[in-house]
C-alpha atoms as a PDB file:
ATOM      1  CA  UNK A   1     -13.504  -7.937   0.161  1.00  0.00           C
ATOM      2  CA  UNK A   2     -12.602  -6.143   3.401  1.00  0.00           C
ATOM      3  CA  UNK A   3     -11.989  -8.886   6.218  1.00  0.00           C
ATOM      4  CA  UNK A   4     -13.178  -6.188   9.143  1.00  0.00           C
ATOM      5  CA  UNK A   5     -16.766  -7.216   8.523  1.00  0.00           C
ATOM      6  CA  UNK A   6     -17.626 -10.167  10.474  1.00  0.00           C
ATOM      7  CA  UNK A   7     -19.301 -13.863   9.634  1.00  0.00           C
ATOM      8  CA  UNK A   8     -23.201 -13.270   8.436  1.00  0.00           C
ATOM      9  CA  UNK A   9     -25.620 -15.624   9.426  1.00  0.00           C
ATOM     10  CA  UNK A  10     -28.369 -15.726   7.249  1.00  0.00           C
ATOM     11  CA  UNK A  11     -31.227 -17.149   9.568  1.00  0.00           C
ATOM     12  CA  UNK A  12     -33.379 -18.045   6.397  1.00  0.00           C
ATOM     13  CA  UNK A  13     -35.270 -21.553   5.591  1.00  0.00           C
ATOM     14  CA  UNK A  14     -32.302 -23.616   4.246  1.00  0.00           C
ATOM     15  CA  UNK A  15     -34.081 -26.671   2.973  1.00  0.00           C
ATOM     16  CA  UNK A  16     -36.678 -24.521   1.161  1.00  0.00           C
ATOM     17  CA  UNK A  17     -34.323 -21.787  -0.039  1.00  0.00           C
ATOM     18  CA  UNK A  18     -32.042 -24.346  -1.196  1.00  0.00           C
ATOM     19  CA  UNK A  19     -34.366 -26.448  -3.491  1.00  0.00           C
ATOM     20  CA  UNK A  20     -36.107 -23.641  -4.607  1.00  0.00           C
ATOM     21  CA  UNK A  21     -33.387 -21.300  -6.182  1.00  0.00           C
ATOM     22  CA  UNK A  22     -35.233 -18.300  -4.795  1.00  0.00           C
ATOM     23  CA  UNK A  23     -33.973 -15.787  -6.951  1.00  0.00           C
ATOM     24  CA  UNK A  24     -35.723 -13.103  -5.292  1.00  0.00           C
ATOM     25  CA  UNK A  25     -34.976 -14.015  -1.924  1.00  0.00           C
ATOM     26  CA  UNK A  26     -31.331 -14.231  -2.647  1.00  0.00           C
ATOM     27  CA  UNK A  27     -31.738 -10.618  -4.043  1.00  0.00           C
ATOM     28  CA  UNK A  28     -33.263  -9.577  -1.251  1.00  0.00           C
ATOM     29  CA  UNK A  29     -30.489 -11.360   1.257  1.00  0.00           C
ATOM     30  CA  UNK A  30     -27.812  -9.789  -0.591  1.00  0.00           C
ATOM     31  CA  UNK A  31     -28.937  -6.305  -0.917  1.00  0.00           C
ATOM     32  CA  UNK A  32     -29.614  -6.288   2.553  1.00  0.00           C
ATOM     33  CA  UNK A  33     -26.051  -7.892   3.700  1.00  0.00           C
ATOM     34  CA  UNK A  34     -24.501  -4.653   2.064  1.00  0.00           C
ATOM     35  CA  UNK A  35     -26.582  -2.377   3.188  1.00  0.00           C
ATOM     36  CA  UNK A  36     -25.997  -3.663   6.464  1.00  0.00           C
ATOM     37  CA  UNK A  37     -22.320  -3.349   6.361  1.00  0.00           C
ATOM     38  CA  UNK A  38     -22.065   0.399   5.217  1.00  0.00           C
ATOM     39  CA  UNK A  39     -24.902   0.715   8.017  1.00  0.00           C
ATOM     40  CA  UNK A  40     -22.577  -0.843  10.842  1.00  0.00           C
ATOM     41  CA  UNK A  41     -19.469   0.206   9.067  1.00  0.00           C
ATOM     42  CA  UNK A  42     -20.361   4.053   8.321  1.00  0.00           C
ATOM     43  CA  UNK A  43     -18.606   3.323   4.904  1.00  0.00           C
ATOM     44  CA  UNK A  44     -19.979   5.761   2.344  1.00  0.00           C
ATOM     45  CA  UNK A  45     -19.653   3.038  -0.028  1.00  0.00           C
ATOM     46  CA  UNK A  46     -19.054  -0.788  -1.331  1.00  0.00           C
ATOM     47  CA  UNK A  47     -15.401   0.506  -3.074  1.00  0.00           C
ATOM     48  CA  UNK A  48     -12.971   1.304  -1.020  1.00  0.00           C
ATOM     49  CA  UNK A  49      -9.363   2.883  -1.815  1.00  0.00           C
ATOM     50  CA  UNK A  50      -6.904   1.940   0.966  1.00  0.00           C
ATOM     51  CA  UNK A  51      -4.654   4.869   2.006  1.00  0.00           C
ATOM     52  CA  UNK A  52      -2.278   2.682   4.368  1.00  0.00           C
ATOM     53  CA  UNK A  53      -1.987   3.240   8.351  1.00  0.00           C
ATOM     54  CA  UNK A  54      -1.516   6.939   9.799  1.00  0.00           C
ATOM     55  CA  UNK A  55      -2.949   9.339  11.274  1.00  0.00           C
ATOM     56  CA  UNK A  56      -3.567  12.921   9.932  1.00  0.00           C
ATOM     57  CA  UNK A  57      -1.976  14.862   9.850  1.00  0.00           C
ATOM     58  CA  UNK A  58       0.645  13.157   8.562  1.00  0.00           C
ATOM     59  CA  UNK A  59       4.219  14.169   7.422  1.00  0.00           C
ATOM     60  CA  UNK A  60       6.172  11.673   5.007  1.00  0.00           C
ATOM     61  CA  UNK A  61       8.810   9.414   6.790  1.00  0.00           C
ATOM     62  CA  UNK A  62      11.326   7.896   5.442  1.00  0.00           C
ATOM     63  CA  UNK A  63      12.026   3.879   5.358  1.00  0.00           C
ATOM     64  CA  UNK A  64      14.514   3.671   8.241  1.00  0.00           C
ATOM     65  CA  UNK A  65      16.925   0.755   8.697  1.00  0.00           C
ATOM     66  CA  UNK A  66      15.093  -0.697  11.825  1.00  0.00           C
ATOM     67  CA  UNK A  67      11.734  -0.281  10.158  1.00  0.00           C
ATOM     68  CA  UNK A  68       9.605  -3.688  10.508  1.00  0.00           C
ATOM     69  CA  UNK A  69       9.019  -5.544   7.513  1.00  0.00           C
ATOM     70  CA  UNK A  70       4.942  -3.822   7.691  1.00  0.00           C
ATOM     71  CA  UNK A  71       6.308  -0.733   8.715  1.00  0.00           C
ATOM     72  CA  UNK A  72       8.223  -0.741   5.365  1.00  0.00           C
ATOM     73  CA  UNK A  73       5.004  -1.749   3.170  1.00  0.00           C
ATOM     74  CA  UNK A  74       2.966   1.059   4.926  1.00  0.00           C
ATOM     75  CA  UNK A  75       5.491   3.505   4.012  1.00  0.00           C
ATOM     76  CA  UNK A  76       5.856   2.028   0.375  1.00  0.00           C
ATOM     77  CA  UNK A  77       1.550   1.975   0.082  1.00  0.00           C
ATOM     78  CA  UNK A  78       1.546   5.569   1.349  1.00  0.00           C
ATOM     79  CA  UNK A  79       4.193   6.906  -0.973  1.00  0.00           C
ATOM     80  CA  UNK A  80       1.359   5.672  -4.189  1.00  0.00           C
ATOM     81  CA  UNK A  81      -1.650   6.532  -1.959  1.00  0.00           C
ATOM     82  CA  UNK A  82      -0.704  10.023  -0.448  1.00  0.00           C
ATOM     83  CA  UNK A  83       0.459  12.212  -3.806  1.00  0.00           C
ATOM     84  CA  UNK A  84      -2.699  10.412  -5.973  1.00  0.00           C
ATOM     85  CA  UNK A  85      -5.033  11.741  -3.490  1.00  0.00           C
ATOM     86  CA  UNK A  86      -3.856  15.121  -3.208  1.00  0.00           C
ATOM     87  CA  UNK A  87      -4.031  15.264  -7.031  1.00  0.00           C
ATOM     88  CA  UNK A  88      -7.251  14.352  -6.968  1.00  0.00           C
ATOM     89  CA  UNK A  89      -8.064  16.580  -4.088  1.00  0.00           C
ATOM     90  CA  UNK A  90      -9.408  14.523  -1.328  1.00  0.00           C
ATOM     91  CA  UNK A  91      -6.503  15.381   0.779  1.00  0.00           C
ATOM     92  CA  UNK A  92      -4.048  18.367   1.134  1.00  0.00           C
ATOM     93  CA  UNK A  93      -0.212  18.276   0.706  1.00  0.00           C
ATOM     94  CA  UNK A  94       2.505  21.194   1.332  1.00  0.00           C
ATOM     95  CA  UNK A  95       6.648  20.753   1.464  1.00  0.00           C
ATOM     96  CA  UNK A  96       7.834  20.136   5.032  1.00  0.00           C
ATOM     97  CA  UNK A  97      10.277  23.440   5.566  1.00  0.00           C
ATOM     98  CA  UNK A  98      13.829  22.492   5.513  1.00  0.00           C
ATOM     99  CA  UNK A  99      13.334  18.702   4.881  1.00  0.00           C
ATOM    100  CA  UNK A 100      13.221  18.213   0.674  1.00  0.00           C
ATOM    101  CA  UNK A 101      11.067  16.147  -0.956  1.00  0.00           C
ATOM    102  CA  UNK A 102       8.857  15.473   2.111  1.00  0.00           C
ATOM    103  CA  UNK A 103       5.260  16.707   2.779  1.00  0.00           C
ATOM    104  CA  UNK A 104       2.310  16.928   4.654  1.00  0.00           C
ATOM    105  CA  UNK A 105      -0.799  15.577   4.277  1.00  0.00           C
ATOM    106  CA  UNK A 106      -4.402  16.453   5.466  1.00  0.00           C
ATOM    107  CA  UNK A 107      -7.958  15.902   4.934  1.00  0.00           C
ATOM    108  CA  UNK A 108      -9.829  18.234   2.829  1.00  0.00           C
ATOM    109  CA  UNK A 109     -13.648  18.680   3.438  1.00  0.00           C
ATOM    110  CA  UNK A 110     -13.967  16.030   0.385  1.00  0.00           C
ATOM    111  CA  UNK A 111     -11.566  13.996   1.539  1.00  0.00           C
ATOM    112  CA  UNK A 112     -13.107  14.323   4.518  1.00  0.00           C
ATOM    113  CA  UNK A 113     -16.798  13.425   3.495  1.00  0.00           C
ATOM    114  CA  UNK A 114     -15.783  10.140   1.633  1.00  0.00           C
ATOM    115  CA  UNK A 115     -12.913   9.029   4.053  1.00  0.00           C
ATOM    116  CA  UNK A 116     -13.176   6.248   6.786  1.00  0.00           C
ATOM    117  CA  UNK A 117     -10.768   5.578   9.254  1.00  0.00           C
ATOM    118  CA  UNK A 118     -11.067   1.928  11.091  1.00  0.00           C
ATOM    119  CA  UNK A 119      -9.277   1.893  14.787  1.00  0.00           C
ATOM    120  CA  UNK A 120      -7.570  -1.531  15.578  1.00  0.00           C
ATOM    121  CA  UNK A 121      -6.406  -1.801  19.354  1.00  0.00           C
ATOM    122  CA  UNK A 122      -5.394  -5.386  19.315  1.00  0.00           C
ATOM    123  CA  UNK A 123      -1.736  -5.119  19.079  1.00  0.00           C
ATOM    124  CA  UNK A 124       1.056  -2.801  21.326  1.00  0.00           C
ATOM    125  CA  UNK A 125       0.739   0.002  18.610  1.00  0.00           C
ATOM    126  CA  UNK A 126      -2.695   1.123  17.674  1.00  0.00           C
ATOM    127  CA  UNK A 127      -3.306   0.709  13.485  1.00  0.00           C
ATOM    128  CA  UNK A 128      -5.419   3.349  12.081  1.00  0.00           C
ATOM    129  CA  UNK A 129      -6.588   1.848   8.785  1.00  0.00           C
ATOM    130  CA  UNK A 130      -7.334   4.577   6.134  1.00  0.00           C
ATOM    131  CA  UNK A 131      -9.407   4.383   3.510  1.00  0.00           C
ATOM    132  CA  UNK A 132     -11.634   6.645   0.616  1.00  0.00           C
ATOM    133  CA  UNK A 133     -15.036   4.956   0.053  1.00  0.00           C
ATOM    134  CA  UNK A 134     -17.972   5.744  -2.734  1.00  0.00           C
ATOM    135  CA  UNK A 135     -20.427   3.638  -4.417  1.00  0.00           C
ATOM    136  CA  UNK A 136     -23.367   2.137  -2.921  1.00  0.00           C
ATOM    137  CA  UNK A 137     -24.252  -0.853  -4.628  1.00  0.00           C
ATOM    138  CA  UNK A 138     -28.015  -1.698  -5.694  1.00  0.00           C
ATOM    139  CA  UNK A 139     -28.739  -5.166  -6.349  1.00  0.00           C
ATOM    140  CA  UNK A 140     -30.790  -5.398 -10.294  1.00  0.00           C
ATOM    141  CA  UNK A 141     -31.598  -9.145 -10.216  1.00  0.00           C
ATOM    142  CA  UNK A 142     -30.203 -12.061  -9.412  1.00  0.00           C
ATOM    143  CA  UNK A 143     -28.927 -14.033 -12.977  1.00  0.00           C
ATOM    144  CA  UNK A 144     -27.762 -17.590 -11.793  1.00  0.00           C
ATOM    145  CA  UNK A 145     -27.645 -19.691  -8.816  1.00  0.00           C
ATOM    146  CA  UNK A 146     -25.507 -22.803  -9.249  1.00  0.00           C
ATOM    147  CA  UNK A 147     -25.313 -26.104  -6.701  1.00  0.00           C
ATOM    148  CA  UNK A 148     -21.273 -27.392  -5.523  1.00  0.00           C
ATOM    149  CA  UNK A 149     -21.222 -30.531  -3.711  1.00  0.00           C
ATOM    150  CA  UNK A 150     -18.253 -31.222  -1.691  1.00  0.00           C
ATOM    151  CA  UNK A 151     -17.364 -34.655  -0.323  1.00  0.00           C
ATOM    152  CA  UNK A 152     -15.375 -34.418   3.246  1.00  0.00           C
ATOM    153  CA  UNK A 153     -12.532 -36.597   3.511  1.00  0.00           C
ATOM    154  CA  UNK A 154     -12.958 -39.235   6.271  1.00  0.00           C
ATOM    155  CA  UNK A 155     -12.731 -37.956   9.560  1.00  0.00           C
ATOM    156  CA  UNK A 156     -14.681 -34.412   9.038  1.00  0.00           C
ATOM    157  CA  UNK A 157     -17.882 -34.352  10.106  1.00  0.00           C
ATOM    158  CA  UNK A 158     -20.012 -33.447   6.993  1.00  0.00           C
ATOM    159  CA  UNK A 159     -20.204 -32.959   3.314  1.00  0.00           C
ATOM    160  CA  UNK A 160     -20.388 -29.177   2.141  1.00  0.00           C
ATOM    161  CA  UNK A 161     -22.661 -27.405  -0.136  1.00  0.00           C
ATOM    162  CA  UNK A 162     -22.077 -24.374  -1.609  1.00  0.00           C
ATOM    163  CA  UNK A 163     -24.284 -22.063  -3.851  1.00  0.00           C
ATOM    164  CA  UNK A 164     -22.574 -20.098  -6.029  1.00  0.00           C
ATOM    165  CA  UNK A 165     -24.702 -16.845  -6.932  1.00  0.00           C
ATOM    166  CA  UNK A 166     -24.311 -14.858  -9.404  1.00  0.00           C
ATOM    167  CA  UNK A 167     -25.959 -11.037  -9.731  1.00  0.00           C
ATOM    168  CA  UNK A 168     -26.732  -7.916 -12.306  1.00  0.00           C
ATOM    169  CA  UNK A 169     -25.704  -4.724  -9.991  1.00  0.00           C
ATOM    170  CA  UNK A 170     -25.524  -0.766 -10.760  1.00  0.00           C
ATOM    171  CA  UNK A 171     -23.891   2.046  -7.939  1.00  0.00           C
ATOM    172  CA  UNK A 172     -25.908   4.974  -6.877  1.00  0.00           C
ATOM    173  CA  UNK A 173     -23.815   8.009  -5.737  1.00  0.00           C
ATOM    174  CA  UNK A 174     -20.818   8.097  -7.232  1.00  0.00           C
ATOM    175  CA  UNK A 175     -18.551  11.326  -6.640  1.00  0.00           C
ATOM    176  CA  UNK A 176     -17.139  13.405  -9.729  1.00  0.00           C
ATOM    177  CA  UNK A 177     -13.559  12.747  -8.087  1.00  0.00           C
ATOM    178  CA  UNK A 178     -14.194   9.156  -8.998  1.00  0.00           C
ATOM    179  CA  UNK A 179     -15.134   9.539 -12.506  1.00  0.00           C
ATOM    180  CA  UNK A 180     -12.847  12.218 -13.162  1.00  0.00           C
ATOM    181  CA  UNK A 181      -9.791  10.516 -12.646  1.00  0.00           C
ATOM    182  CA  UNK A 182     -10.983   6.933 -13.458  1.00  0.00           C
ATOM    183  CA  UNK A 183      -7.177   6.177 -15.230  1.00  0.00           C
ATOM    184  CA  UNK A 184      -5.035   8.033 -12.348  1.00  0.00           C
ATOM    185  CA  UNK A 185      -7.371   5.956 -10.074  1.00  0.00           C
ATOM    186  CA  UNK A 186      -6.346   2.415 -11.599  1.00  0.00           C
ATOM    187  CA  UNK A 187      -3.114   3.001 -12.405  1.00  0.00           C
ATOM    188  CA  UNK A 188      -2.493   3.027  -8.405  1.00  0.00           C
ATOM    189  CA  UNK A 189      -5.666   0.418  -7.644  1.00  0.00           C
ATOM    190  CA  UNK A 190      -5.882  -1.667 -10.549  1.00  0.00           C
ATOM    191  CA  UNK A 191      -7.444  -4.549  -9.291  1.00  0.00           C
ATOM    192  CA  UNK A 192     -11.373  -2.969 -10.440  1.00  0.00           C
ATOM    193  CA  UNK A 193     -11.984  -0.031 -12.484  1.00  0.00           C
ATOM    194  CA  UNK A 194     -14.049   2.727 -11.087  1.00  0.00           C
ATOM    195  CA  UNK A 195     -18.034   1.376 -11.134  1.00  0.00           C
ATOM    196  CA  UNK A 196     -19.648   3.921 -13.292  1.00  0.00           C
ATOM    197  CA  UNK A 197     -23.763   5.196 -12.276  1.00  0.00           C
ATOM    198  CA  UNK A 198     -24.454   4.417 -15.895  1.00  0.00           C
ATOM    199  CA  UNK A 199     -23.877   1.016 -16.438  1.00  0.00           C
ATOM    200  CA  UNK A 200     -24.136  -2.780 -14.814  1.00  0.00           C
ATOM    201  CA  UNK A 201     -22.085  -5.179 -13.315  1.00  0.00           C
ATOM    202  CA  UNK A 202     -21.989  -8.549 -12.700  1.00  0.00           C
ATOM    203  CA  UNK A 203     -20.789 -10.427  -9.802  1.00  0.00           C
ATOM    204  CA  UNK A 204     -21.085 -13.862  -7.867  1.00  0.00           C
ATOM    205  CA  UNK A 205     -20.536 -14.066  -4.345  1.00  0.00           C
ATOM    206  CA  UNK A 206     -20.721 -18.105  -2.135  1.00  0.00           C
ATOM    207  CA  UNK A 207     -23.452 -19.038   0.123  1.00  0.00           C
ATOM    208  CA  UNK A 208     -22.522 -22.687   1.754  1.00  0.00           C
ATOM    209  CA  UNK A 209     -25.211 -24.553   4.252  1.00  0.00           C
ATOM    210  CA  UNK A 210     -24.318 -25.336   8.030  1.00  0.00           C
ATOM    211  CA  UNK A 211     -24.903 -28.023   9.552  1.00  0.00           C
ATOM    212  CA  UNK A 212     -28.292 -26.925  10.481  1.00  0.00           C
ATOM    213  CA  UNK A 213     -28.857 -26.580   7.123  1.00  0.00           C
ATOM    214  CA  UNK A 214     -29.405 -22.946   7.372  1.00  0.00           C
ATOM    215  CA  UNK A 215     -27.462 -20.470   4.781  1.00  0.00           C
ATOM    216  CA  UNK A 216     -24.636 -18.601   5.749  1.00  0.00           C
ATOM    217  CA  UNK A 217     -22.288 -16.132   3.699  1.00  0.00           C
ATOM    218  CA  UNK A 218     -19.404 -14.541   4.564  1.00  0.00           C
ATOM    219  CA  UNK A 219     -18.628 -11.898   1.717  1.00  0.00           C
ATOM    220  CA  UNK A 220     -20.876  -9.134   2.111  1.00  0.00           C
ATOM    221  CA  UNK A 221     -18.777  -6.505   2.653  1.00  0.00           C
ATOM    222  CA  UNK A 222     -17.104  -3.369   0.560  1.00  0.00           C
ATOM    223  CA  UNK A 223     -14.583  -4.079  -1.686  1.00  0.00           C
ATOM    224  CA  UNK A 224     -11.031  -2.921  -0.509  1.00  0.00           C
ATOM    225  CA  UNK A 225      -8.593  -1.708  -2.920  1.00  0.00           C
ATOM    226  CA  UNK A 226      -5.139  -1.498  -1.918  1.00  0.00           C
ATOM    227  CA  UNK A 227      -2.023   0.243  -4.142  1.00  0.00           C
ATOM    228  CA  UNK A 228      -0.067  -1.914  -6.066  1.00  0.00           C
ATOM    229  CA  UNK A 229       1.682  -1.711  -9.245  1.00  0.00           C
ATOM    230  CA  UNK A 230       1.515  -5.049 -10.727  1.00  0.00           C
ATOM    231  CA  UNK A 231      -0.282  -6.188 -14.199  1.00  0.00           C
ATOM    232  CA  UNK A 232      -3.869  -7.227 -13.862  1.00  0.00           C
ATOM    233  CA  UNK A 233      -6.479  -8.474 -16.570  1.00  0.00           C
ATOM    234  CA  UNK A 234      -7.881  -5.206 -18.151  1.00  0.00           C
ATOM    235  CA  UNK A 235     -10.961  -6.781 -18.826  1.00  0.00           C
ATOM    236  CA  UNK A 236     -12.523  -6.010 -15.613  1.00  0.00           C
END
């Protein structure tokens, strides 16, 4: 999950909600949390595909000897990112004159219509995170909802309860760029396969009760993707 979106408070009956396994409710609270976040976010959906940090245009740079150890990772995410998407056609690409083997990239007006760009000004350089969203998702039913009890050590101030909820989803929306290149797509971003419209999907996501024994959950957000080349479980 993306970590831009902040803490949700879910200002909801705890005691009741709690006892109750409110299937229906939780359906309702979860739905809503994602809707929310694509509402505040302007995401154009809950599955993301991290580019890396630029700005476009952008022209390829080398990894230079005095290049930060983040610098270098940008560089190395962009080099997977960059060429997949301009295969795919969400972004343009044309040699750099006189410089071999480096290019430019740009937005096309597909790119452009499923691309979001988050501003960070909190450090001395300005980050402009990249990213290609699709896939709304639309809650089916809620299947499970399972009670943890934790015992604090001694000294913190309370025990902790967590409910672990498990749901049925499907995505509405999804782009033919998405389905058409479902293998080039996860050979880059491997961690989950491209969410089909046709079929379901099952997920389970943590609620935990505050000490005013109201619910609060803090994944509800889109589901970030970043490049990466290492061996996952193909199962998913």
């Amino acid at each position: 999950m993306s970590k831009l979106t902040q803490l949700l408070a879910l200002l909801i009956a705890g005691s009741s909600l709690v006892s109750c396994y409110n299937k229906e409710e939780f359906k309702h609270i979860i739905q809503n949390g994602y809707d929310k976040v694509r509402a505040n976010t302007k995401v154009k959906g809950d599955f993301c595909y991290y580019i890396g940090d630029l700005r476009f245009p952008y022209t390829d740079e080398p990894v230079k000897e005095d290049d930060t150890r983040g610098m270098i990772w940008n560089k190395e995410d962009l080099a997977k990112s960059l060429p997949l998407f301009a295969e795919i056609g969400l972004l343009s690409r044309q040699p750099v004159e006189g410089q071999s083997g480096l290019y430019q990239y740009d937005l096309t007006d597909l790119g452009r219509e499923y691309w979001h760009q988050d501003i960070d000004n909190r450090f001395k350089r300005t980050r402009y995170y990249n990213q290609f969203c699709y896939g709304p998702i639309v809650v089916d039913r809620v299947t499970d909802v399972t009670k943890k009890e934790y015992t604090r050590a001694q000294g913190y101030s309370y025990n902790e309860v967590n409910l672990l909820v498990q749901f049925q989803y499907h995505v509405i929306d999804v782009p033919d760029w998405a389905i058409n290149n479902q293998e080039k797509l996860y050979i880059v971003y491997p961690q989950v396969k491209v969410r089909l419209p046709d079929k379901s999907y099952v997920q389970t996501i943590k609620f935990y009760v505050g000490k005013d024994d109201k619910l609060y959950q803090n994944n509800l957000s889109y589901f970030q993707l970043k490049p990466t080349s290492e061996a996952i479980d193909n199962s998913k």
